[in-house]
Protein backbone atom coordinates (compact mmCIF):
# COMPACT_ATOMS: atom_id res chain seq x y z
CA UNK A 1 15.90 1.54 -3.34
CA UNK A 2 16.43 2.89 -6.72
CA UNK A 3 17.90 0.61 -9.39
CA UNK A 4 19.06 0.83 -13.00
CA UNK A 5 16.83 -2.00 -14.36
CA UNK A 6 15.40 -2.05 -18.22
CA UNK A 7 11.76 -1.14 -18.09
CA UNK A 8 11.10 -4.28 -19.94
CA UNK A 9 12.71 -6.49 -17.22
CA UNK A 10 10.93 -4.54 -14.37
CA UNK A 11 8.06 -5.38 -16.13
CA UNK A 12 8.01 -9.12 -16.95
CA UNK A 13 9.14 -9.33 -13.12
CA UNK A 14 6.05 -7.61 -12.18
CA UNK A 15 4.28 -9.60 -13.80
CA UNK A 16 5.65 -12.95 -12.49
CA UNK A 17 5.14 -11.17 -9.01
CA UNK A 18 1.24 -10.39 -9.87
CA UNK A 19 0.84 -14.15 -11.42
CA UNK A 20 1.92 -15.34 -7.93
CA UNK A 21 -0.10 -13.26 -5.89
CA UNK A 22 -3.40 -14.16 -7.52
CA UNK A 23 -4.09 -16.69 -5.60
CA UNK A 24 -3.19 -15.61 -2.62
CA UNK A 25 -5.19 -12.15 -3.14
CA UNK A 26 -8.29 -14.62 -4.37
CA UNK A 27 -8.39 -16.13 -0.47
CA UNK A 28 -7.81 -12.75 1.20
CA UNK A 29 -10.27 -11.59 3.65
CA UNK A 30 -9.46 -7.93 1.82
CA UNK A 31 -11.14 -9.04 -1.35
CA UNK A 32 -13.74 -11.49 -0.29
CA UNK A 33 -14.58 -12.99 -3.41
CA UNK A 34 -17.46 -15.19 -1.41
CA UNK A 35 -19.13 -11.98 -0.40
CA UNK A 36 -19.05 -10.76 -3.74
CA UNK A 37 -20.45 -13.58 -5.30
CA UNK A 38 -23.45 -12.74 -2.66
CA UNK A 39 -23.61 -9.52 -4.59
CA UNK A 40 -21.26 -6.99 -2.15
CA UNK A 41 -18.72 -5.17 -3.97
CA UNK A 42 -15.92 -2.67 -2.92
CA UNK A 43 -16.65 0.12 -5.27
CA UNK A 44 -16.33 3.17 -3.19
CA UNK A 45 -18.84 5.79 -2.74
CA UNK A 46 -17.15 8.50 -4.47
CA UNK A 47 -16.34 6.47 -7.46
CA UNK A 48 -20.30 5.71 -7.94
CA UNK A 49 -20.90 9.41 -7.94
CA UNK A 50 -18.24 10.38 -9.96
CA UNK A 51 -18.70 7.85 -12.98
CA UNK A 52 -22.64 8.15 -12.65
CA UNK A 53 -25.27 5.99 -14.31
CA UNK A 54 -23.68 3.44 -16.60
CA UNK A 55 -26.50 1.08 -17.60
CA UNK A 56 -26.03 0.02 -20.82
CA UNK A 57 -22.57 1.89 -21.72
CA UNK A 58 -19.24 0.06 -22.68
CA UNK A 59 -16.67 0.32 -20.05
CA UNK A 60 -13.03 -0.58 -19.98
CA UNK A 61 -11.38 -1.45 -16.94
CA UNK A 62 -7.95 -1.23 -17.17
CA UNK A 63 -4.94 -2.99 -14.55
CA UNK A 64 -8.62 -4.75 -13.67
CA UNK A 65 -6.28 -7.30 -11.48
CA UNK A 66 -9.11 -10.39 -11.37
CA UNK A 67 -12.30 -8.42 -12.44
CA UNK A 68 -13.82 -7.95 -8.98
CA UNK A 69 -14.37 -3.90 -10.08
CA UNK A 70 -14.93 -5.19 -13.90
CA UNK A 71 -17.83 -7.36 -12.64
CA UNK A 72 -19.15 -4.95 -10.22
CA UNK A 73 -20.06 -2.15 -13.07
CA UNK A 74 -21.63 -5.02 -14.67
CA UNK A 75 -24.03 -5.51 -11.88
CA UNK A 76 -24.80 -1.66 -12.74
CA UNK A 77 -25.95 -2.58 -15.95
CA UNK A 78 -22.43 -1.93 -17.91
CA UNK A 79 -21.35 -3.65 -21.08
CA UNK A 80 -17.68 -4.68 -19.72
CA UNK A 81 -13.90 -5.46 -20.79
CA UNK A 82 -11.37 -5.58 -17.99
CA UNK A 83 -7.83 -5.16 -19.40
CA UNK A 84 -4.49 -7.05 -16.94
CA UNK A 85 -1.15 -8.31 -17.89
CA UNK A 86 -1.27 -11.20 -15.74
CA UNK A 87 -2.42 -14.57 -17.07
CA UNK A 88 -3.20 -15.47 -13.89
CA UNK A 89 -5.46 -12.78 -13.15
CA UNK A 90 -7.39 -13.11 -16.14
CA UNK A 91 -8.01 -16.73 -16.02
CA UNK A 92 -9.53 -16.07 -12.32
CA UNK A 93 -11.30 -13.14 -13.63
CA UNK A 94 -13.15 -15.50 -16.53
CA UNK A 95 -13.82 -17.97 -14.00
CA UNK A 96 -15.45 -15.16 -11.76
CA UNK A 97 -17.70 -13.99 -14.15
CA UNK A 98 -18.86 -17.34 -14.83
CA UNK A 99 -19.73 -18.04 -11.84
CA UNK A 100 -21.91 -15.04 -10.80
CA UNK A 101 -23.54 -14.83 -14.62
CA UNK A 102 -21.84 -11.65 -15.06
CA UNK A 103 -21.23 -11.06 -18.36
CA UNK A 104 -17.85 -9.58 -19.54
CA UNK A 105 -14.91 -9.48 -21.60
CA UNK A 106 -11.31 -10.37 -20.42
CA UNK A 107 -8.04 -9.90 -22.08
CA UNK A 108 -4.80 -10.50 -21.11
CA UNK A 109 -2.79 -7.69 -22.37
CA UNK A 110 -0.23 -4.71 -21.48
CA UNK A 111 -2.31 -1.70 -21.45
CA UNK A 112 0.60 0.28 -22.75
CA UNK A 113 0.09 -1.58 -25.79
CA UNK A 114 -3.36 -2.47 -25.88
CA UNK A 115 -4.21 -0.81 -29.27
CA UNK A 116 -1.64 -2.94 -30.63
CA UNK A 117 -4.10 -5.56 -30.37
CA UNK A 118 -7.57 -3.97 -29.11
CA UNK A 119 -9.09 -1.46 -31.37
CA UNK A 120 -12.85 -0.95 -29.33
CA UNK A 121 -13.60 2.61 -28.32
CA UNK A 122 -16.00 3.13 -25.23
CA UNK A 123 -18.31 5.47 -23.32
CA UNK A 124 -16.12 4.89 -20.43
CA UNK A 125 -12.57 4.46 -19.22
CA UNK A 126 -11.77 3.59 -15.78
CA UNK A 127 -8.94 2.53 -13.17
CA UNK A 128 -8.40 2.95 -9.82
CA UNK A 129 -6.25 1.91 -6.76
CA UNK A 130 -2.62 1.42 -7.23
CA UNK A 131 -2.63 1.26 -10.91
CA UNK A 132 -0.11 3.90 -12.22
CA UNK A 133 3.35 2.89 -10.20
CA UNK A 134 3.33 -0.05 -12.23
CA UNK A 135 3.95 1.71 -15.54
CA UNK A 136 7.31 2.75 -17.12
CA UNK A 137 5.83 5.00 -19.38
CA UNK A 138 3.08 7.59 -18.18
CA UNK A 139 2.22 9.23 -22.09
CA UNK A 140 1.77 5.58 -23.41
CA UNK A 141 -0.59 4.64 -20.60
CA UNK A 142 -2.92 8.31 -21.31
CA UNK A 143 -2.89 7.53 -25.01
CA UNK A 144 -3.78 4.10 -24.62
CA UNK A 145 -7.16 5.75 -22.56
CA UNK A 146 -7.92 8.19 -25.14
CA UNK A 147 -7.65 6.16 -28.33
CA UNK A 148 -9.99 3.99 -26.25
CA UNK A 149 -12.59 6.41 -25.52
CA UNK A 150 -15.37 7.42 -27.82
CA UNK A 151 -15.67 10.94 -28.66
CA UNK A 152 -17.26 12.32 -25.64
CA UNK A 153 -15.86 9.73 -23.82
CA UNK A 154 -15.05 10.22 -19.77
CA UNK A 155 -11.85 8.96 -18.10
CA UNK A 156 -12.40 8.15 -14.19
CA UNK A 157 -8.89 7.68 -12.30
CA UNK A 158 -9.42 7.14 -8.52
CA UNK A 159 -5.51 6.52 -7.54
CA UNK A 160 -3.48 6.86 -4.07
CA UNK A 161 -2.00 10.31 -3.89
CA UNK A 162 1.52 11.17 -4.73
CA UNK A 163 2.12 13.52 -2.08
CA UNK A 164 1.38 10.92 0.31
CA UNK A 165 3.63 8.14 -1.22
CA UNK A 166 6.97 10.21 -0.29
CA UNK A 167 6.74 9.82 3.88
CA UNK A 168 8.32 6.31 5.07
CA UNK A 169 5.56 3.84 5.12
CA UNK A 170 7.75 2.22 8.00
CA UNK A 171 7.55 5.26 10.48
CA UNK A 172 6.55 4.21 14.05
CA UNK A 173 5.02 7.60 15.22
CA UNK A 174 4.13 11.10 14.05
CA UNK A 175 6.30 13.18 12.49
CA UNK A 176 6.51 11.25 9.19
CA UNK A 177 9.95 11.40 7.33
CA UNK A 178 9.96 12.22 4.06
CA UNK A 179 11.58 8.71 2.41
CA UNK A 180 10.77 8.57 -1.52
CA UNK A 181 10.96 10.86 -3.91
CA UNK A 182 7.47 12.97 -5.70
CA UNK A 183 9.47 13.93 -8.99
CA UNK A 184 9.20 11.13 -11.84
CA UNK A 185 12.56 8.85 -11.65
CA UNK A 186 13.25 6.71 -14.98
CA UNK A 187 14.65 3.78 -12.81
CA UNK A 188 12.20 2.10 -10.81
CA UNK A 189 12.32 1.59 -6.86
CA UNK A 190 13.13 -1.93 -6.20
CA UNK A 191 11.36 -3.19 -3.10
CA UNK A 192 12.18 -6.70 -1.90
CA UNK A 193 9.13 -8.19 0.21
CA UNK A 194 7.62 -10.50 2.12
CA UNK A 195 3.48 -11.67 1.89
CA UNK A 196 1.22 -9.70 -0.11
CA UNK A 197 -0.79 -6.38 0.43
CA UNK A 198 -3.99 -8.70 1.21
CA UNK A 199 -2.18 -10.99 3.10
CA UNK A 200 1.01 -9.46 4.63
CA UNK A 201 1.64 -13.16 6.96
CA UNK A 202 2.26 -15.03 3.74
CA UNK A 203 5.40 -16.56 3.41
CA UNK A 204 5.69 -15.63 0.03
CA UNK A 205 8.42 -13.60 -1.20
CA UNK A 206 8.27 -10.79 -3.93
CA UNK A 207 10.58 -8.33 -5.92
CA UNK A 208 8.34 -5.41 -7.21
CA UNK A 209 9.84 -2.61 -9.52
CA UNK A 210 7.48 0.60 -9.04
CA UNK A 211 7.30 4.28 -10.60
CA UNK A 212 6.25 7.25 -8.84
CA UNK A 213 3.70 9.76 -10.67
CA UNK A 214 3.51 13.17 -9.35
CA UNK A 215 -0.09 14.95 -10.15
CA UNK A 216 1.72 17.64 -12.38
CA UNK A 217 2.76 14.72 -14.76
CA UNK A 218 -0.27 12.85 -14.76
CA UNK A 219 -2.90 16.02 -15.82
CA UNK A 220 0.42 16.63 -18.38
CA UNK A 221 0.26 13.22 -19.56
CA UNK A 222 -3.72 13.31 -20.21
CA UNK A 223 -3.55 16.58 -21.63
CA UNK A 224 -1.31 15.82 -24.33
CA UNK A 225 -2.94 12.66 -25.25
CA UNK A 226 -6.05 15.16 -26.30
CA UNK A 227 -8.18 14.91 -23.84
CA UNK A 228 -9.84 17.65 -21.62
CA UNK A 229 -9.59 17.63 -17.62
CA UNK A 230 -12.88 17.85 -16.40
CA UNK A 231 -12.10 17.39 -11.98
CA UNK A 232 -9.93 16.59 -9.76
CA UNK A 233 -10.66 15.95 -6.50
CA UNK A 234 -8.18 15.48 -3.61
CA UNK A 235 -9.69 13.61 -0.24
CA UNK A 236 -8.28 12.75 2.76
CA UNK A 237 -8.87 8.87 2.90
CA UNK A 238 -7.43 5.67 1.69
CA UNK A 239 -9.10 2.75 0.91
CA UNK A 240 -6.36 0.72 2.16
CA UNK A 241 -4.59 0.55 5.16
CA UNK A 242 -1.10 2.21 3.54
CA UNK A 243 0.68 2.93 7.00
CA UNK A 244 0.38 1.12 10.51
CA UNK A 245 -0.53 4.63 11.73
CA UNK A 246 -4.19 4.53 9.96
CA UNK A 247 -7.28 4.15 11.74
CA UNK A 248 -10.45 2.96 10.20
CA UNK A 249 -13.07 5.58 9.72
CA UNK A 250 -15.64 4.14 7.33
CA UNK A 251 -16.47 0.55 5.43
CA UNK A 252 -12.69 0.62 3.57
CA UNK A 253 -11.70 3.78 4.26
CA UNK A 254 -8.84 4.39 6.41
CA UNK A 255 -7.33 7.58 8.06
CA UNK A 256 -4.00 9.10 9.12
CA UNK A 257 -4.74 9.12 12.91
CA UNK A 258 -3.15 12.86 14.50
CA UNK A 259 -3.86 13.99 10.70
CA UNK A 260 -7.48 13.83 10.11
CA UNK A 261 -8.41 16.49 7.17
CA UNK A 262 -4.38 17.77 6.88
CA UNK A 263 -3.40 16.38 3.50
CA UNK A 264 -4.71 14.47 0.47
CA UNK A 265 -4.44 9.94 0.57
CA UNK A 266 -6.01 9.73 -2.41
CA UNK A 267 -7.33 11.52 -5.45
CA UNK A 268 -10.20 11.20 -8.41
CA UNK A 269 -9.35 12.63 -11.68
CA UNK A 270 -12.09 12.98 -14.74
CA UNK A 271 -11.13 13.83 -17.89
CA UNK A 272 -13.24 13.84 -21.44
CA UNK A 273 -12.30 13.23 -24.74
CA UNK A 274 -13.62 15.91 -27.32
């Protein structure tokens, strides 16, 4: 549901939320941390050929969540700095690059104020996978990635697709119903939950306060931060199981089954700064 809440609030709630699900996302069979300690990783295909070569450039990762995706661009020779506002996450994300010798940097911070604190331009910014319904404010979050990039800098968002976020997640059976809205809302929808995303069966229980982004305002929002759209690239898999009606088609990437190839589940933007 939609709910008057202060964007502040919504956001120290998500945060407690995230705290609270770290280590229940760090057991997960979804993440795997042991198999990524064994050198797997979850980067997806499209990402690798998108972003390209990055040995020896400085990366930022931000909403990095525990550095699985931070760590695994440091395996491909990156310099690293994942960027999360949960405490929790961070601290798990040190410990995991201790442990497999990856080097990186970690910081605990909101990344709509990161260059209150965080000054370091890089070759590359990146995020990816359920990042941008978590911010209030979609021209803080674009100038936070261009006063981060270096001249000539790229931008690589790889992000579930808008269109796709309106049908009702809970429909048993083809025709979806349209259930949330694709325009921008200032009030966050308030979902009240039970378990996490990577483990739906735990008892846990979570209030999460989440924005939607349509693709109009996120180019906008890029644009007017000064940078230049290079792509963007609309595909018709997730790599998450959003809706019960999914079928598996690849190593994490799921399908609409009755819809295969009929409308976009996720999207990869690029953008430069000049």
């Amino acid at each position: 549901m939609m709910k008057k809440t202060d964007p502040e609030s919504a956001l120290q709630g998500n945060r407690r939320m995230w705290d609270s699900l770290v280590a229940i996302n760090r057991d997960s069979a979804l993440y795997d941390l042991e198999g990524f300690r064994q050198g797997q990783d979850n980067l997806d295909p499209l990402c690798l050929e998108l972003m390209g070569p990055v040995d020896g450039l400085e990366l930022l990762h931000l909403q990095c969540h525990f550095g699985m995706d931070t760590l695994a661009w440091a395996r491909r020779g990156a310099k690293v700095c994942g960027v999360d506002f949960s405490g929790e996450a961070i601290q798990l994300a040190r410990q995991l690059s201790r442990e497999t010798q990856l080097e990186a940097e970690f910081l605990q911070a909101d990344v709509l104020r990161l260059g209150q604190s965080h000054a370091k331009e890089y070759d590359r910014v990146f995020t990816s996978e359920g990042v941008l319904c978590w911010l209030p404010d979609l021209k803080a979050w674009a100038e936070t990635v261009a006063t981060h990039l270096k001249p000539g800098g790229r931008f690589l968002l790889f992000e579930y697709h808008p269109f796709f976020g309106v049908f009702d997640d809970e429909a048993k059976e083809l025709p979806l119903p349209p259930r949330y809205p694709y325009f921008p809302h200032r009030d966050p929808l308030v979902f009240e939950d039970t378990g996490s995303y990577a483990d739906p069966g735990n008892p846990i229980r979570t209030v999460s306060h989440e924005w939607s982004w349509n693709l109009g305002e996120v180019i906008s929002a890029l644009c007017a931060a000064g940078l230049r759209i290079d792509f963007l690239r609309e595909v018709d898999f997730s790599t998450y199981r959003m809706h019960a009606l999914m079928v598996k088609a690849e190593h994490r990437r799921w399908r609409m089954k009755g819809l295969e190839a009929q409308f976009p589940l996720m999207y990869a933007l690029g953008a430069t700064r000049e």
